[in-house]
Protein backbone atom coordinates (compact mmCIF):
# COMPACT_ATOMS: atom_id res chain seq x y z
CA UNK A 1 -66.40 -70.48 -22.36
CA UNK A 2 -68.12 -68.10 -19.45
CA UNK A 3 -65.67 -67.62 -16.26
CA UNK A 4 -67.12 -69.71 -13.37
CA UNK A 5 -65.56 -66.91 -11.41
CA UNK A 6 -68.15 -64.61 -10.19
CA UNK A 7 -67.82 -61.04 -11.46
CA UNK A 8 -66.15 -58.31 -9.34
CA UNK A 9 -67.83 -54.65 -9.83
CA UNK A 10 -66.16 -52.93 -7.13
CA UNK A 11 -62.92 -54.31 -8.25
CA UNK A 12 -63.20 -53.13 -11.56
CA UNK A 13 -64.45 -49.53 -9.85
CA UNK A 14 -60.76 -49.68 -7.65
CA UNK A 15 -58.95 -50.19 -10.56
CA UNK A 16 -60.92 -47.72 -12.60
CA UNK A 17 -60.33 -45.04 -10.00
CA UNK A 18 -56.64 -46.07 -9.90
CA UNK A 19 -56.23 -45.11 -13.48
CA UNK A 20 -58.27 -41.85 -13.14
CA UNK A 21 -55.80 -40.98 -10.74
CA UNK A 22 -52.59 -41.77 -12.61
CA UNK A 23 -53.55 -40.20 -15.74
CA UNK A 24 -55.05 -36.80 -13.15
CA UNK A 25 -51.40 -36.74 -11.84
CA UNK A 26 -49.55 -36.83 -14.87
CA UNK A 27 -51.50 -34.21 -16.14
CA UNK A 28 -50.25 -32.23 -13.22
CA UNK A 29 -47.00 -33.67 -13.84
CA UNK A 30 -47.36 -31.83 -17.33
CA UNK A 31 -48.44 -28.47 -16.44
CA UNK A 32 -46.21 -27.70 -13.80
CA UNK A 33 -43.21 -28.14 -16.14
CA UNK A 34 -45.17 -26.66 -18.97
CA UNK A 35 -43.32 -23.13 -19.80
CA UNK A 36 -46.35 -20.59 -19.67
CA UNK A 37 -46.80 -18.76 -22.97
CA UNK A 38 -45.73 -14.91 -23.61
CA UNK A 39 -49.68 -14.37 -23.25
CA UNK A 40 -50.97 -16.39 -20.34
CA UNK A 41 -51.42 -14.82 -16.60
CA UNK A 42 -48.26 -15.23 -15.19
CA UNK A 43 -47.72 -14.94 -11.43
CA UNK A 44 -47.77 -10.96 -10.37
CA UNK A 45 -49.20 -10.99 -6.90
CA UNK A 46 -52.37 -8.83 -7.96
CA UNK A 47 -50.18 -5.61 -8.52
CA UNK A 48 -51.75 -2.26 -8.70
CA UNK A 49 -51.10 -0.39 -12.05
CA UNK A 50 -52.26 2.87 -11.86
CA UNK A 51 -52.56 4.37 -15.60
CA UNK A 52 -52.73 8.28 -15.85
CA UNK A 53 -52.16 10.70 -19.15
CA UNK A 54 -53.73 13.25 -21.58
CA UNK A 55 -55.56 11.97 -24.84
CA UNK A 56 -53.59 9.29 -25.47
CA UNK A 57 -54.07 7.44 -22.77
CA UNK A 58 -57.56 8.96 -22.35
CA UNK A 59 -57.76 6.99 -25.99
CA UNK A 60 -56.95 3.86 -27.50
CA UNK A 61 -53.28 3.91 -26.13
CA UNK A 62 -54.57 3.20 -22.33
CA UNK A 63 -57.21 1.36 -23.26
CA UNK A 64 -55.66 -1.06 -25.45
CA UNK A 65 -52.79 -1.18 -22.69
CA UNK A 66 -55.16 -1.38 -19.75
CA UNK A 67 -57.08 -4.19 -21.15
CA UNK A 68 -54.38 -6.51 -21.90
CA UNK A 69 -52.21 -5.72 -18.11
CA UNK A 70 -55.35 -6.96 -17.21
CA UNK A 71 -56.01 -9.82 -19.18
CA UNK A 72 -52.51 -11.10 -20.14
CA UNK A 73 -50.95 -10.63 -16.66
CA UNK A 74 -53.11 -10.42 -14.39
CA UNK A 75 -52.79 -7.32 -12.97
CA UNK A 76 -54.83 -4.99 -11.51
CA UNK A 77 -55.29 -1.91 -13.00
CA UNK A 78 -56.63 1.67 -12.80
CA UNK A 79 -56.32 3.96 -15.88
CA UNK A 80 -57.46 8.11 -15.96
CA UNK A 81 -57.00 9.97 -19.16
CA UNK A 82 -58.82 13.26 -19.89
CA UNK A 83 -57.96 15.04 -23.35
CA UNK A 84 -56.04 18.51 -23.96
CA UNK A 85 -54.78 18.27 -20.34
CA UNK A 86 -50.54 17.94 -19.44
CA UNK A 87 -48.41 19.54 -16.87
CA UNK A 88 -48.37 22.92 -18.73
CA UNK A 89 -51.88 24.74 -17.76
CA UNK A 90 -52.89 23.71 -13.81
CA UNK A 91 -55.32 26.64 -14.30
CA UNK A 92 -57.06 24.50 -16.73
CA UNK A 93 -56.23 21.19 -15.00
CA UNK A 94 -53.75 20.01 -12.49
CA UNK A 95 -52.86 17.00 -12.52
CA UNK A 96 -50.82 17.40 -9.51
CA UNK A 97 -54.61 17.34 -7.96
CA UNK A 98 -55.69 14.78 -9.67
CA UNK A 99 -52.66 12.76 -9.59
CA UNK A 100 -52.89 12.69 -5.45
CA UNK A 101 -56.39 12.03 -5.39
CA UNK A 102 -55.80 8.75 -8.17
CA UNK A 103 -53.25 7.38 -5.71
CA UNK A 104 -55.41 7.92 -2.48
CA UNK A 105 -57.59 6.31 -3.94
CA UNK A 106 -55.67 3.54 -5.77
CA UNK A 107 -52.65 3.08 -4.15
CA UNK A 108 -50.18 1.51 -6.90
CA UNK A 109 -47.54 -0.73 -7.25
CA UNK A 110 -46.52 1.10 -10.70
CA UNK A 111 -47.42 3.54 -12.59
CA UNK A 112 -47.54 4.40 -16.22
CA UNK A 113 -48.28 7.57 -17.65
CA UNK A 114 -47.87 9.78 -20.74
CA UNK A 115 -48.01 13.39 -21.48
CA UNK A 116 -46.22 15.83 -23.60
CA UNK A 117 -48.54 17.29 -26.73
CA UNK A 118 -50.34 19.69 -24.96
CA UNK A 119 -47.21 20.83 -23.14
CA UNK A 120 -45.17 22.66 -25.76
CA UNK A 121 -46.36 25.75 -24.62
CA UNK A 122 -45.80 28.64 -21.95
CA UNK A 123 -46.09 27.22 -18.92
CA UNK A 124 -48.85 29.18 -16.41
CA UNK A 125 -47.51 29.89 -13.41
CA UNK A 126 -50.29 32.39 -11.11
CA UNK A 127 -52.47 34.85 -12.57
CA UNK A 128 -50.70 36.96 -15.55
CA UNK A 129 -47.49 34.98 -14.96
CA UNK A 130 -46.05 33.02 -17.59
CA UNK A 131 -42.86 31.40 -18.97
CA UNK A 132 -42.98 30.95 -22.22
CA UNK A 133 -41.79 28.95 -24.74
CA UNK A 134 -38.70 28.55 -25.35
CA UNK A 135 -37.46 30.98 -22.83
CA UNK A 136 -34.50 29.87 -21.35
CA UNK A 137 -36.39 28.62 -18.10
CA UNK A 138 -38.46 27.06 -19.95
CA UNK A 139 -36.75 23.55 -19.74
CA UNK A 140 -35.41 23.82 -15.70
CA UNK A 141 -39.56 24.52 -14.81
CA UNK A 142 -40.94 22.13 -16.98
CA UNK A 143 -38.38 19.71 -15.23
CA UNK A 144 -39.22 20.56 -12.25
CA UNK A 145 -43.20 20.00 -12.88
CA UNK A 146 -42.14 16.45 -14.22
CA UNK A 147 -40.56 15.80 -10.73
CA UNK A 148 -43.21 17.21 -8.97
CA UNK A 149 -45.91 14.59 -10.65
CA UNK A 150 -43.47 11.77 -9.99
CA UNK A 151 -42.82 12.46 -6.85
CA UNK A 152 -47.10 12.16 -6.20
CA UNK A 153 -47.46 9.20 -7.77
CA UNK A 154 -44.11 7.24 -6.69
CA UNK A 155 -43.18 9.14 -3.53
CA UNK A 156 -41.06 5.94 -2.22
CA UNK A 157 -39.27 4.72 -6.12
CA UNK A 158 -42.08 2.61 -7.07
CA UNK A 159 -41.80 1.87 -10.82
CA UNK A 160 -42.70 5.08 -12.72
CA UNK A 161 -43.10 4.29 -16.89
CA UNK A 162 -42.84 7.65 -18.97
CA UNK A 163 -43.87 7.30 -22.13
CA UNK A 164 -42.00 9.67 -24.73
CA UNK A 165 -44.01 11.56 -27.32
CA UNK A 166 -43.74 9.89 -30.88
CA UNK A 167 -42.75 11.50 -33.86
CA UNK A 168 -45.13 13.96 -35.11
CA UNK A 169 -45.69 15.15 -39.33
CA UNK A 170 -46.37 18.69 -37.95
CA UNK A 171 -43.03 20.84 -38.30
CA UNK A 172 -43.83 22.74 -35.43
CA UNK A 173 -44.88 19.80 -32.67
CA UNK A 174 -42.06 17.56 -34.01
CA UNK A 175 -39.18 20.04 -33.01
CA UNK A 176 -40.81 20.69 -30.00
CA UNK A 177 -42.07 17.09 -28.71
CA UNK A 178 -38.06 16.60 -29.23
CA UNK A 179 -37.37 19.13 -26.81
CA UNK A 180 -39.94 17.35 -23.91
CA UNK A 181 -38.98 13.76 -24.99
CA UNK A 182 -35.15 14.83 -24.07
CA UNK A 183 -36.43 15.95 -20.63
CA UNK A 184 -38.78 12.71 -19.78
CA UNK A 185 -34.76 10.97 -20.58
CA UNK A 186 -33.08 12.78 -18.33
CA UNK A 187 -35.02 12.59 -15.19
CA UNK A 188 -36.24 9.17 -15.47
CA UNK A 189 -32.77 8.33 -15.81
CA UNK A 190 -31.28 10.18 -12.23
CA UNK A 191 -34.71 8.83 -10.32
CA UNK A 192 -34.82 5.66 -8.48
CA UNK A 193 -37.46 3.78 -10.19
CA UNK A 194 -38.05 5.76 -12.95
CA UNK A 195 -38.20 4.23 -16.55
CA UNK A 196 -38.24 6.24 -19.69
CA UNK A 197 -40.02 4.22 -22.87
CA UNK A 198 -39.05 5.65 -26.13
CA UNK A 199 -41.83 5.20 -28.67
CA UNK A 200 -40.22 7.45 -31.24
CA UNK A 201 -38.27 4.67 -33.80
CA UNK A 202 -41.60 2.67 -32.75
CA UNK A 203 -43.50 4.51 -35.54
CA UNK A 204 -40.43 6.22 -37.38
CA UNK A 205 -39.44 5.16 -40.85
CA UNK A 206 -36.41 3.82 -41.24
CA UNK A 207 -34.61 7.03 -41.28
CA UNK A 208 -36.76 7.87 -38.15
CA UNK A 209 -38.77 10.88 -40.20
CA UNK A 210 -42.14 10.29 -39.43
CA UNK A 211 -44.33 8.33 -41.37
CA UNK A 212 -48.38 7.70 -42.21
CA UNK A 213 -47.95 3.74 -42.90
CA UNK A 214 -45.39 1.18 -41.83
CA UNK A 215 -44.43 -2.00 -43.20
CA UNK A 216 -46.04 -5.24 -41.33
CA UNK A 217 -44.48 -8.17 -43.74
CA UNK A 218 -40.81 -7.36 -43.66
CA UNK A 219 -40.84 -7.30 -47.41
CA UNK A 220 -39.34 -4.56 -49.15
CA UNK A 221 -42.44 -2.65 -51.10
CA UNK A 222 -45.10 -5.50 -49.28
CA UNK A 223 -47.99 -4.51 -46.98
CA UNK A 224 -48.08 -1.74 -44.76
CA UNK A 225 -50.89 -0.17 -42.47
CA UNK A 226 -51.78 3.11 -40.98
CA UNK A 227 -50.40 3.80 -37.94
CA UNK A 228 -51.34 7.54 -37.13
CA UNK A 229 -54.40 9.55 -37.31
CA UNK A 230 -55.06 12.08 -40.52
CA UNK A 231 -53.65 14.90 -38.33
CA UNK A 232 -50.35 13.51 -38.01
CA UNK A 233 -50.33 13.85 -33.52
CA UNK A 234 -52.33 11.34 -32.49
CA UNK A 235 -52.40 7.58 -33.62
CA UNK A 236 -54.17 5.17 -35.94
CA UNK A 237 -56.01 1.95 -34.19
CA UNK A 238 -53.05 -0.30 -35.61
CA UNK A 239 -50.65 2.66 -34.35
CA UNK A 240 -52.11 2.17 -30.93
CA UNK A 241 -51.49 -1.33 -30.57
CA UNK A 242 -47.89 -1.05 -31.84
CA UNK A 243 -47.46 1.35 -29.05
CA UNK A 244 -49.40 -0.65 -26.53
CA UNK A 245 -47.30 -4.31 -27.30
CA UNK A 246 -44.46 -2.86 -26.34
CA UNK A 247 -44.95 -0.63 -23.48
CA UNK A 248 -46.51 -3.63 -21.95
CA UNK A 249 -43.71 -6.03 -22.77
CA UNK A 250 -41.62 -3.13 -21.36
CA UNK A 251 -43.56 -2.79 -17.98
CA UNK A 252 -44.62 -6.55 -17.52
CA UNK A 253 -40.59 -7.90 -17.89
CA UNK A 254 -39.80 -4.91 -15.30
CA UNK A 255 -42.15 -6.05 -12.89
CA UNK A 256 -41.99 -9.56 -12.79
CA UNK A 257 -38.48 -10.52 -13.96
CA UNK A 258 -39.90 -12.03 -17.15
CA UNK A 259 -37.82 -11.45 -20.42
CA UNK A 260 -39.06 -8.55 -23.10
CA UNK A 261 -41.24 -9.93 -25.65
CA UNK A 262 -40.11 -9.20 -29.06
CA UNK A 263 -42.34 -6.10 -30.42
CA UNK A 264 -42.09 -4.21 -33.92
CA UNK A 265 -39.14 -2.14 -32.88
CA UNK A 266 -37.28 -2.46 -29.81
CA UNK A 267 -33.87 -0.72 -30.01
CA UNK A 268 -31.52 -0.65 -26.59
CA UNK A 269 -32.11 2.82 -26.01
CA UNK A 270 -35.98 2.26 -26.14
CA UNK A 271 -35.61 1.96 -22.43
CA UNK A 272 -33.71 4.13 -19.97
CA UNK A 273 -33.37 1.60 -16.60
CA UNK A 274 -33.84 3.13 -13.13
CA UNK A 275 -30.96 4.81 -11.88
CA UNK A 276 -28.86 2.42 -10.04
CA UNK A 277 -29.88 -0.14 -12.31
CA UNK A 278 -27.64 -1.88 -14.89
């Protein structure tokens, strides 16, 4: 039987907007207690990461790595990479130069940077003036060149990321990328905000010899995939990302206080803190 009650629109349209509102606020309700996932934007204040490096970062290693700070994070970020540069030949490049310009420029909150396989060489000093490898001052002047670029880019302890070299098939670079890796350590280690990231177990075999392919399934004799290029230096596409997941997990749970993602190989002594830093 029809209502003799006449019809009430804009009461329906106040309880309709009542329930709009509810449901809007428990959606809120729901996000704000919603744990953000290891690949959302999480909260960094727009940081500046400034990127800087020879081929590898010039290469798929900093772009890979700049793309995702960017995209996963939120940061802002600044990358320079130019190929068969390091800290060796200033007569060729300096990145000392180029280093203090990227800064003016860009004035970061951290910076990452990589170099190392053009550097096991002499080391040019002026005109006709050399020390050469290994000399015996070879190590104390490289040392002091890796201080010298720090102390551009981070002058006040800012965050400073060294990569390490990885392990290389060529007899001759894999002794000797040893030999700078061991260096990188030990400064990052004394200097206030300086990070080391090992990369070398990252693409080692399990006896940490180097190795063309590495396993992806866990399973003993499953799938594997090339991780370095056909010269046995520089890395695959697949060996870039390896390197780029976990630098990034590396740098992002330094910077914001988030915990280390879980990346192919993380061993303790992948990461040597700041000094003064547990």
């Amino acid at each position: 039987m029809p209502s003799s009650t006449p019809a009430d629109p804009q009461g329906r349209d106040v309880c309709t907007r009542r329930r709009l509102l509810a449901a809007i606020a428990g959606l809120t309700a729901a996000a704000a207690v919603r744990p953000a996932r290891a690949d959302e934007p999480t909260a960094t204040g727009g940081k500046k990461i400034l990127i800087l490096g020879d081929s590898m970062i010039a290469g798929a290693v900093g772009l890979f790595l700049e793309k995702a700070l960017r995209k996963h994070h939120g940061y802002d970020v600044q990358r320079r990479g130019k190929s068969s540069t390091g800290l060796a030949r200033p007569d060729f490049f300096s990145w000392p130069k180029e280093a203090a310009a990227q800064v003016a420029a860009f004035p970061p909150d951290a910076v990452i940077c990589m170099f190392g396989g053009n550097d096991v060489q002499g080391l040019w000093l002026s005109r006709g003036n050399w020390v050469t490898w290994p000399e015996p001052g070879w190590p104390a002047e490289y040392a002091r060149r890796v201080n010298a670029f720090a102390d551009i880019v981070a002058p006040n302890g800012e965050p400073l990321f060294w990569i390490g070299m990885p392990v290389m098939r060529p007899e001759k670079f894999h002794l000797r990328v040893q030999r700078v890796n061991t260096i990188y350590r030990a400064e990052m280690a004394i200097r206030p905000g300086g990070h080391f990231i090992d990369i070398w177990s990252l693409l080692a075999d399990d006896d940490g010899n180097y190795a063309d392919r590495l396993d992806i399934d866990g399973v003993p004799g499953g799938k594997t995939e090339r991780v370095r290029a056909g010269d046995g230096i520089h890395l695959s596409v697949a060996g870039a990302h390896r390197v780029e997941a976990h630098v990034r997990s590396i740098v992002h749970a330094t910077l914001s206080g988030a915990p280390i993602a879980s990346t192919a190989v993380a061993a303790p002594a992948d990461v040597i803190p700041a000094a003064g830093v547990p």
